[in-house]
Protein backbone atom coordinates (compact mmCIF):
# COMPACT_ATOMS: atom_id res chain seq x y z
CA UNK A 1 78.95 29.55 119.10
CA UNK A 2 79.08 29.44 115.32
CA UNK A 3 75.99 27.55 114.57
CA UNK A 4 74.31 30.35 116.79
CA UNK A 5 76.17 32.87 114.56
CA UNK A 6 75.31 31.00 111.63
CA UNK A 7 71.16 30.96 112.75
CA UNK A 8 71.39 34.79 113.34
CA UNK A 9 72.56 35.17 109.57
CA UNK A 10 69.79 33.19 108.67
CA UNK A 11 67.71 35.08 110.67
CA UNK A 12 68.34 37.90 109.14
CA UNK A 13 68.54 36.72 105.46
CA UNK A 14 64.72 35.35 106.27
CA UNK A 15 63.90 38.73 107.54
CA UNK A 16 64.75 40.14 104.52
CA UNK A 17 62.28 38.52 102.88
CA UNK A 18 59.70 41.50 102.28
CA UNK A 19 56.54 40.27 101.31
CA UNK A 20 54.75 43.84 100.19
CA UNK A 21 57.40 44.16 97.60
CA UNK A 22 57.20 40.86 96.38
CA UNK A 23 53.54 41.07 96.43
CA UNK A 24 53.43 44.19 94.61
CA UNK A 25 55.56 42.89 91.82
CA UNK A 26 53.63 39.67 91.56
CA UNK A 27 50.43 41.57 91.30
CA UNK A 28 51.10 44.82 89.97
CA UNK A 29 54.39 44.48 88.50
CA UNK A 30 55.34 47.59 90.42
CA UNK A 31 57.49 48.83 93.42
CA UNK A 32 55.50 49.11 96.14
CA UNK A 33 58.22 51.88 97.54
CA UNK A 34 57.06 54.21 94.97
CA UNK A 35 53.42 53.93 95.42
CA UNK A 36 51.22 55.18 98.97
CA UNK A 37 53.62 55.94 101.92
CA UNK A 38 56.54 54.52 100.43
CA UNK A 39 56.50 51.84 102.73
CA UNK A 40 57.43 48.28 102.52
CA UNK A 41 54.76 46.62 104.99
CA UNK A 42 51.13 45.61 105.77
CA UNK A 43 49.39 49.16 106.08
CA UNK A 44 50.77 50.28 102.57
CA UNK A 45 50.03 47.05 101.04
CA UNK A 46 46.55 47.29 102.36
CA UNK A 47 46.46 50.96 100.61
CA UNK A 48 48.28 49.97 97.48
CA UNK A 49 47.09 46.22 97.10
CA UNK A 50 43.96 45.81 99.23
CA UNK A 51 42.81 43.70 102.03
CA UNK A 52 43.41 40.29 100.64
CA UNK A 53 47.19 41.09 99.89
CA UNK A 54 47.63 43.24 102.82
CA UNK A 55 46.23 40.15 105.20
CA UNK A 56 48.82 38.21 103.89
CA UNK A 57 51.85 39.94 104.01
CA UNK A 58 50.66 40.84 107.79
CA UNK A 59 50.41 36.94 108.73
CA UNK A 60 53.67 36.03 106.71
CA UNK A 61 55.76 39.17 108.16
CA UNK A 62 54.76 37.87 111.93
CA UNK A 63 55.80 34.10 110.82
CA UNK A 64 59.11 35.09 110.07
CA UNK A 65 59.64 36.53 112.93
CA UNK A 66 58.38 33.73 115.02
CA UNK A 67 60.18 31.27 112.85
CA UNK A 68 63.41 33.11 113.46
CA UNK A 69 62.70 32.80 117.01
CA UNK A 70 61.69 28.98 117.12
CA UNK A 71 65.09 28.58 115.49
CA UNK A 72 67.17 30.53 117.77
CA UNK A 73 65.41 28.58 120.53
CA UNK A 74 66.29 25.06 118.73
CA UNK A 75 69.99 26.34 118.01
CA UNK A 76 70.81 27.79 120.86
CA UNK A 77 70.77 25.16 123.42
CA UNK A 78 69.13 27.02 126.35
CA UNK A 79 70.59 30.30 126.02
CA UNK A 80 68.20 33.25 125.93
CA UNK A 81 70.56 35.51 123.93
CA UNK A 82 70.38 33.39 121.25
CA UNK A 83 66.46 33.80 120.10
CA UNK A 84 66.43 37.26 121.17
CA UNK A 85 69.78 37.98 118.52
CA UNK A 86 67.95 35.78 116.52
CA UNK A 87 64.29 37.68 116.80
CA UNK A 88 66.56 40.77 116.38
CA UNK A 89 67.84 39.59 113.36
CA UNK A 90 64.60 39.05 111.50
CA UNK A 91 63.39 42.68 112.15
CA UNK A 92 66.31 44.51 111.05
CA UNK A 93 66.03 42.09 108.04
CA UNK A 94 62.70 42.83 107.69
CA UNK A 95 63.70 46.82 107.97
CA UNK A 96 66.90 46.71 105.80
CA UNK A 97 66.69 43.79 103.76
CA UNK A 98 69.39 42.68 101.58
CA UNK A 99 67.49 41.43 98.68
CA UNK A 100 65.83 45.15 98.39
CA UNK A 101 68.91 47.57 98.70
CA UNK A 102 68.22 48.06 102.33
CA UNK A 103 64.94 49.81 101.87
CA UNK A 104 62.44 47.66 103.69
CA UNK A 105 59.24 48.53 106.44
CA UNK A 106 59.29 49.17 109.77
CA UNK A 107 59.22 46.10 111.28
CA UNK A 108 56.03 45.80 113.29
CA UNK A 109 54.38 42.56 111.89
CA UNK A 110 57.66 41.33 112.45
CA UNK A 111 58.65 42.34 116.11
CA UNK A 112 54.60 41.11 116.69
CA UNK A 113 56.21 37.64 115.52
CA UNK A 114 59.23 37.81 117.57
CA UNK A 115 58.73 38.56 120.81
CA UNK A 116 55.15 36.62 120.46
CA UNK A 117 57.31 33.98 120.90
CA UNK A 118 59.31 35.68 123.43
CA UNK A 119 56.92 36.07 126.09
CA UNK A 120 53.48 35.79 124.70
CA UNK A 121 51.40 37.54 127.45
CA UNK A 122 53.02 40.59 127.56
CA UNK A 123 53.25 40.90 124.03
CA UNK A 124 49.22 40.15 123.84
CA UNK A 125 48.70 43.07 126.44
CA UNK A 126 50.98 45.66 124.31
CA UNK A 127 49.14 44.70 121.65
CA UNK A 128 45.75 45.45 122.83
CA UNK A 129 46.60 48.68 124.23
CA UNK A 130 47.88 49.21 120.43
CA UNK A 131 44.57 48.21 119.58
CA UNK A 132 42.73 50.62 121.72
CA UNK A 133 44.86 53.36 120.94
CA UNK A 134 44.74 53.06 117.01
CA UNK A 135 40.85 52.87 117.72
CA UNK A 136 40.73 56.20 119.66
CA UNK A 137 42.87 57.88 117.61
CA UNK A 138 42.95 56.75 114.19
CA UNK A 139 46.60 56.63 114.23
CA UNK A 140 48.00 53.47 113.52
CA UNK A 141 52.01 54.77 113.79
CA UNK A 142 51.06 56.07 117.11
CA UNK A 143 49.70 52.61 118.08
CA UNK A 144 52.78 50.90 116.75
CA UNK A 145 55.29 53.44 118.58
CA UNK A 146 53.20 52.27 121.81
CA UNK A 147 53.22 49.08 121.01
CA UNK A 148 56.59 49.00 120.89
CA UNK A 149 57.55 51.17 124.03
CA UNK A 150 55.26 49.31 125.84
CA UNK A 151 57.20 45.97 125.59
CA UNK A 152 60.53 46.44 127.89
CA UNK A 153 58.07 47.83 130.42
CA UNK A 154 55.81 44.47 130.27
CA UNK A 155 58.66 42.27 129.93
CA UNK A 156 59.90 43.78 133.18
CA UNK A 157 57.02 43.72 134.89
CA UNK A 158 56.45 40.02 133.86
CA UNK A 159 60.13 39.51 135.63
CA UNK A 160 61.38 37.53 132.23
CA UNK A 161 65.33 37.27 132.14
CA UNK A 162 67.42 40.58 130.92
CA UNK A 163 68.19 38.96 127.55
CA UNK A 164 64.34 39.59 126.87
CA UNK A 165 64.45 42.75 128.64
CA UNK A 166 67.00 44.15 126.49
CA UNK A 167 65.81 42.68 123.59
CA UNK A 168 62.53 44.71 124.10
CA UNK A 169 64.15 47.77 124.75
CA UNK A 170 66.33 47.55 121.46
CA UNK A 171 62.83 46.56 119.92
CA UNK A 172 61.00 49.68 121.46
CA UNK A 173 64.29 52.01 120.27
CA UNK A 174 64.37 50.58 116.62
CA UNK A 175 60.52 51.29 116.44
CA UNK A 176 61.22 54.98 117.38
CA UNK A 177 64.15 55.84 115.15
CA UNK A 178 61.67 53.98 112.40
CA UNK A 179 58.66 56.17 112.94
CA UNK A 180 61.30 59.61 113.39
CA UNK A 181 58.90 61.21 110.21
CA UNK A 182 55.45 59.82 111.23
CA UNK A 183 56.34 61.72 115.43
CA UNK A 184 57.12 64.90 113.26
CA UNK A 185 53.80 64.88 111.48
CA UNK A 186 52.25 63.82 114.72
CA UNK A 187 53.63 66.86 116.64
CA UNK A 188 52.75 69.29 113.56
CA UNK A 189 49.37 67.69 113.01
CA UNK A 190 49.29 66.61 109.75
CA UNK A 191 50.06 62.41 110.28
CA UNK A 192 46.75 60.98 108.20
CA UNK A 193 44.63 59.13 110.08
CA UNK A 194 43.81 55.32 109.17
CA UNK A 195 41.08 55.43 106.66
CA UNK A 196 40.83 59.66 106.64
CA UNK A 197 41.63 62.17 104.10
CA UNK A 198 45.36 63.11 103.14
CA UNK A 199 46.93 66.20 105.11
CA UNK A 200 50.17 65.12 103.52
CA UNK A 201 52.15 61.70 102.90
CA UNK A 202 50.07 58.68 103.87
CA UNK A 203 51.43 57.12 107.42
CA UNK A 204 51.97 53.70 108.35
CA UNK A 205 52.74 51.01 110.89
């Protein structure tokens, strides 16, 4: 029980790891919160930074969720609570992250990570309907939110055990609450669409 405490904690401290800001500061010497949407993740790196930097912090942001997972899995000695608290763990790291006074991204890259390791399938499927959907519409918060929603859906559908289930859900809420400003500007019809002119702030994943 406490070494599965103990690898949440971790989990979470490795979460917290935000690679845009880090970035930013290596590159730019700047805070990558002040600059674009204000947000700590790929998309704004990719506006702030470019592709090269943004590529990066995409790839490492899913690898620490996965990583979280893989040691959740390794600690916690067949239980499936213990990856998913884990996989939890690195997105609300990832979101409010200790190093950065709690200001962190949104957690997308990172949930992609997590529950990639989860149940890959499903995840792959919510993903390309993501895919499709930011194609369509331009929208890439819109594609996240359904991204996200998606997942407890799959994962039920896949009949995986209700630790994954739940885990999903949580996922698919936490996404929500996350994107609260970008479904405002959606419903008023100003959120910017991915590579278009500003209407207002810049949106992200």
């Amino acid at each position: 029980m406490l070494n599965s405490i103990i690898t949440i904690v971790i989990s979470y401290l490795l979460g917290s790891i935000s690679f845009s800001i880090l970035f930013a500061r290596w590159l730019r010497k700047i805070d990558i919160r002040e600059h674009g949407s204000g947000n700590a993740g790929a998309t704004n790196t990719l506006r702030v930074l470019g592709k090269g930097p943004a590529i990066a912090v995409f790839l490492l942001d899913i690898a620490k969720g996965s990583v979280a997972v893989w040691l959740g899995s390794w600690i916690g000695g067949g239980s499936d609570w213990v990856p998913v608290g884990c996989g939890l763990a690195a997105i609300a790291g990832h979101n409010w992250p200790i190093y950065f006074r709690f200001k962190g991204g949104k957690g997308i890259a990172t949930t992609i990570g997590a529950l990639a390791v989860w149940a890959f399938v499903p995840t792959l499927i919510a993903g390309i309907i993501a895919i499709i959907v930011i194609t369509l519409t331009r929208f890439v918060s819109l594609g996240s939110m359904i991204f996200a929603i998606a997942l407890p859906f799959l994962f039920y559908l896949f009949g995986l055990e209700a630790a994954y289930i739940w885990g999903a859900l949580t996922v698919a809420l936490l996404a929500v609450v996350r994107h609260k400003r970008n479904i405002v500007k959606l419903i008023n019809g100003t959120e910017n669409k991915l590579g278009g002119s500003k209407k207002g702030e810049p949106h992200d994943a």
